[in-house]
N, C-alpha and C. Protein backbone atom coordinates (compact mmCIF):
# COMPACT_ATOMS: atom_id res chain seq x y z
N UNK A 1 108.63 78.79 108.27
CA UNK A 1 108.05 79.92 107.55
C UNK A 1 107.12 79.39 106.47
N UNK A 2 106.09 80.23 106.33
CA UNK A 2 104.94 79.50 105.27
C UNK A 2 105.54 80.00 103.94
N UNK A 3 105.34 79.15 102.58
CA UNK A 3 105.43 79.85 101.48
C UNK A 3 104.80 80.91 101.27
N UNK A 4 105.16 81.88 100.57
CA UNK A 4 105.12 83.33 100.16
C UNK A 4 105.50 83.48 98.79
N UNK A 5 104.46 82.90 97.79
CA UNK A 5 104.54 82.96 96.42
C UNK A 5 104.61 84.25 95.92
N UNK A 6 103.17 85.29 96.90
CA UNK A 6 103.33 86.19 96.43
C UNK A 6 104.53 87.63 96.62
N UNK A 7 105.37 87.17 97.27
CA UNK A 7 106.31 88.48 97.48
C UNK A 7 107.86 87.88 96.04
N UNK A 8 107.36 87.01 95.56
CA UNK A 8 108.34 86.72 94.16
C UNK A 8 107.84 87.33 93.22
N UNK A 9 108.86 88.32 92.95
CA UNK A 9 108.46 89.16 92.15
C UNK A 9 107.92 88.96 90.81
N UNK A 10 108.21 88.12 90.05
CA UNK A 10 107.71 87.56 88.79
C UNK A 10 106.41 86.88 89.03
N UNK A 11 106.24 86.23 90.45
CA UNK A 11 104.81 85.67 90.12
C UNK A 11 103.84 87.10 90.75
N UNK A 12 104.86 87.84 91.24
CA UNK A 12 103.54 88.96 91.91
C UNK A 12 103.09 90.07 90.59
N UNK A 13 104.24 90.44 89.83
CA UNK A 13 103.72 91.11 88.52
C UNK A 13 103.04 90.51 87.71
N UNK A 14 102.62 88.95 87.70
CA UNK A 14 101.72 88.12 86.98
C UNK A 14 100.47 88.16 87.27
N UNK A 15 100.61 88.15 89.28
CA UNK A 15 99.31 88.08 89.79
C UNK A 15 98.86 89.36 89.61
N UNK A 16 99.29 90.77 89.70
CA UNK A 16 98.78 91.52 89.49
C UNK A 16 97.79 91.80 88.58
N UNK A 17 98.47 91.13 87.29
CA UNK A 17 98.04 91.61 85.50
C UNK A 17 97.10 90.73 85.46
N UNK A 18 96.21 89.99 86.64
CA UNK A 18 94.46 89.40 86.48
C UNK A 18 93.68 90.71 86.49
N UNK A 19 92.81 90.14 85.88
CA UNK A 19 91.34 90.87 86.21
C UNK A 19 90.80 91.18 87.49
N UNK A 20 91.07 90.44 88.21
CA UNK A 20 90.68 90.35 89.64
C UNK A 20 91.35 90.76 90.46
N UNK A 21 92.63 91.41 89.99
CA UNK A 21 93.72 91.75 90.85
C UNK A 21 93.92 93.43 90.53
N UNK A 22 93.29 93.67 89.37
CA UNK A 22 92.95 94.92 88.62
C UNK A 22 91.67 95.54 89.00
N UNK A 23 90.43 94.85 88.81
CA UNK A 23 88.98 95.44 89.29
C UNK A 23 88.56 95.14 89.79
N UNK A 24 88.74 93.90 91.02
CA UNK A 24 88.93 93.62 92.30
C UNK A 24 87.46 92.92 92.01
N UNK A 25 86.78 92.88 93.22
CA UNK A 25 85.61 91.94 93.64
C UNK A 25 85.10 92.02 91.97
N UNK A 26 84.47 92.77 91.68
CA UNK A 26 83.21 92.36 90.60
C UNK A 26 84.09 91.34 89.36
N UNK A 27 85.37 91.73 89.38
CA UNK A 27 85.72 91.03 88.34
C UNK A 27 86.54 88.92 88.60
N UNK A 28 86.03 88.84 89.83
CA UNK A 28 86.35 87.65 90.72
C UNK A 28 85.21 86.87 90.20
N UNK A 29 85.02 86.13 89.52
CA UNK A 29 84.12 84.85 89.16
C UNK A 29 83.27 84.14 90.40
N UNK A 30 83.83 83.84 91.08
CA UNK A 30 82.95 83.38 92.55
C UNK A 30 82.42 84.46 93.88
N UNK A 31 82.70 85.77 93.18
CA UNK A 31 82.37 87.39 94.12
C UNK A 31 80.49 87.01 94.38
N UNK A 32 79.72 86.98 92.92
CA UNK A 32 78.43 87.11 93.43
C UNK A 32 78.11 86.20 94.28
N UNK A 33 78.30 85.09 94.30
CA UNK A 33 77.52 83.94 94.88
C UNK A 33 78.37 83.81 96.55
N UNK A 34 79.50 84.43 96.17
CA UNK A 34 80.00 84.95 97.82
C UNK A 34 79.54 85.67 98.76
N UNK A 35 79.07 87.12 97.95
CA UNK A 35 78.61 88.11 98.28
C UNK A 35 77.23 87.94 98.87
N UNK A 36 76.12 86.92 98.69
CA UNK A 36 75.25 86.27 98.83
C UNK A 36 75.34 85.79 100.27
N UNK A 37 76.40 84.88 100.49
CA UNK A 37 76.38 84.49 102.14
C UNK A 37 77.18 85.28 103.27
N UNK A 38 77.70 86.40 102.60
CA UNK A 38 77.82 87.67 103.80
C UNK A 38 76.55 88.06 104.61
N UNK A 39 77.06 88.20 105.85
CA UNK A 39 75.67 88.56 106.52
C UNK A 39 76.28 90.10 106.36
N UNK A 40 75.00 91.22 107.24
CA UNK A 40 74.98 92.55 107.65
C UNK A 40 75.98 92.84 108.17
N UNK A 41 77.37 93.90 107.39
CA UNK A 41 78.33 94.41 108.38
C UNK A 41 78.05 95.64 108.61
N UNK A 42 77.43 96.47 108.68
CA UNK A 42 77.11 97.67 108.93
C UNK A 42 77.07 97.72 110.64
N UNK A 43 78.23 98.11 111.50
CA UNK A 43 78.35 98.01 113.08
C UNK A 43 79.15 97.11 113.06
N UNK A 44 79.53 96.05 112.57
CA UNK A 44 80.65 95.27 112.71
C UNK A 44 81.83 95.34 112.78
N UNK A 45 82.74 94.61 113.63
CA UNK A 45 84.35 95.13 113.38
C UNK A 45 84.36 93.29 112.21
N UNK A 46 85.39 93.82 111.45
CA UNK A 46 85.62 93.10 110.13
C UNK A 46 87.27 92.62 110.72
N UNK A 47 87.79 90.93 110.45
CA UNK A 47 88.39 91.07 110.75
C UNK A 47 88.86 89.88 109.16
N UNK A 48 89.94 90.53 107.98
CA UNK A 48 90.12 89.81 107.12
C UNK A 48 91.51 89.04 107.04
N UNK A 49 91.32 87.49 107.02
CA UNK A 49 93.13 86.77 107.10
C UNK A 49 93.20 86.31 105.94
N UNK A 50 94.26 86.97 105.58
CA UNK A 50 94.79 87.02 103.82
C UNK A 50 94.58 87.71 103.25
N UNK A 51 94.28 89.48 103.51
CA UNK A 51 93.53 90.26 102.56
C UNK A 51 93.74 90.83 101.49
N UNK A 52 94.93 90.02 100.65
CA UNK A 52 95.18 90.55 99.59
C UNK A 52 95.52 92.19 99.42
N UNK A 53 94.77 92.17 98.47
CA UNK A 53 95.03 94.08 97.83
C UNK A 53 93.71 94.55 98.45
N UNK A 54 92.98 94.26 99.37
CA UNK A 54 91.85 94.34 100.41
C UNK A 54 90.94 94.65 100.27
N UNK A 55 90.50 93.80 98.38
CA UNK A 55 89.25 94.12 98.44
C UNK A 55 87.59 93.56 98.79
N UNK A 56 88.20 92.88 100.36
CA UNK A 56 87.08 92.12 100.70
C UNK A 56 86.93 93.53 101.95
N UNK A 57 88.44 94.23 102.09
CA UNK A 57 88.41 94.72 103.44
C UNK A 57 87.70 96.01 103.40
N UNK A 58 87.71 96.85 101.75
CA UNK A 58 87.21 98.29 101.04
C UNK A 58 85.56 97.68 100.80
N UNK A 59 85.10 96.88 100.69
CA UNK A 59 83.46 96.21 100.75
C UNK A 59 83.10 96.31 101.87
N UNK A 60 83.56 95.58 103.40
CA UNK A 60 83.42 95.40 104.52
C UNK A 60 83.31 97.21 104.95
N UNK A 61 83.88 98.20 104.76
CA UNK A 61 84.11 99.49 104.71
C UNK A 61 82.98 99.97 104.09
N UNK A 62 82.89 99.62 103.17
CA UNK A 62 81.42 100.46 102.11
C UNK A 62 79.80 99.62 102.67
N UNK A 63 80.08 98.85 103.50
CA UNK A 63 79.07 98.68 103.73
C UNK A 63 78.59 99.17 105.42
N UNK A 64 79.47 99.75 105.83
CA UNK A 64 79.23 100.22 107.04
C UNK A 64 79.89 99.52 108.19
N UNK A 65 81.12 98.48 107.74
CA UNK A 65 81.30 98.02 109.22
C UNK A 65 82.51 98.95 110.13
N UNK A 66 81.87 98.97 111.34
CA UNK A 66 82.62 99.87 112.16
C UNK A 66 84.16 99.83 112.29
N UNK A 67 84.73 98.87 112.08
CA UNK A 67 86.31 98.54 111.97
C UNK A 67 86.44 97.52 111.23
N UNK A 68 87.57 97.51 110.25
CA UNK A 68 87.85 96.75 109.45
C UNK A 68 89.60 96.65 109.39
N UNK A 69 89.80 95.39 109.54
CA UNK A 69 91.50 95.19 110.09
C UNK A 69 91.48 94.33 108.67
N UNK A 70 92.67 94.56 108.06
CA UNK A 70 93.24 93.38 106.82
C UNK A 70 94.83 92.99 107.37
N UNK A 71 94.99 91.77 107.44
CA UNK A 71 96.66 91.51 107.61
C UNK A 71 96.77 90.36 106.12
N UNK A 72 97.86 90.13 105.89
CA UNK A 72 98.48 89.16 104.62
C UNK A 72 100.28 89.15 104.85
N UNK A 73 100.61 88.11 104.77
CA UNK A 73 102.08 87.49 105.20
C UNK A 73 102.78 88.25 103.94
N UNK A 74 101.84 88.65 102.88
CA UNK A 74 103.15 89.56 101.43
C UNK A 74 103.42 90.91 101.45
N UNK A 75 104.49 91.36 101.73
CA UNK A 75 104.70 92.56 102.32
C UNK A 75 104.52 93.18 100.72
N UNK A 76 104.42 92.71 99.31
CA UNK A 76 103.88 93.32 98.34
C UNK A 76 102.27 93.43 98.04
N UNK A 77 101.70 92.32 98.76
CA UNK A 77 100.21 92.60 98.67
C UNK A 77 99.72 94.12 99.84
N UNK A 78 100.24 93.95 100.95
CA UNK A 78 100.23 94.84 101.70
C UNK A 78 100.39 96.49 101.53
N UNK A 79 101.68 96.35 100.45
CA UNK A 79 102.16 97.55 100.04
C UNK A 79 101.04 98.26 99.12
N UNK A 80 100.27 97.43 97.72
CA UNK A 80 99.82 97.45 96.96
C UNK A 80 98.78 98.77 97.53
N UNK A 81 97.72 99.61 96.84
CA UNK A 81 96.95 99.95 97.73
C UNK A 81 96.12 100.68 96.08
């Protein structure tokens, strides 16, 4: 079984209380210069491994891609919404 830091509850109420875990992409330090080597998803099916609280998967969505799947091994990141 892989580690699963985040379904411990003390480190998941920690990870939560970031910035980045709160206002999601814009407040991620390495978002712009990421956001940069995305190509066009608009028609795309999106397929994200690790998607956190899914906010690569709600971008992939706002930009038009036709399906967008998120999976993540933390049944609290998952829950999160």
């Amino acid at each position: 079984m892989k580690q699963n830091k985040y379904d411990d509850n003390g480190f998941f109420a920690n990870y939560s209380r970031m910035s980045r875990s709160i206002d999601g992409l814009e407040a991620a330090g390495e978002w712009h210069s990421f956001r940069q080597m995305l190509p066009e998803l608009s028609g795309k099916r999106v397929l994200d491994i690790g998607c956190g609280f899914g906010w690569h998967c709600r971008y992939a969505s706002e930009q038009g891609a036709a399906s967008v799947v998120g999976i993540d091994i933390s049944a609290n990141m998952l829950a999160r919404r």
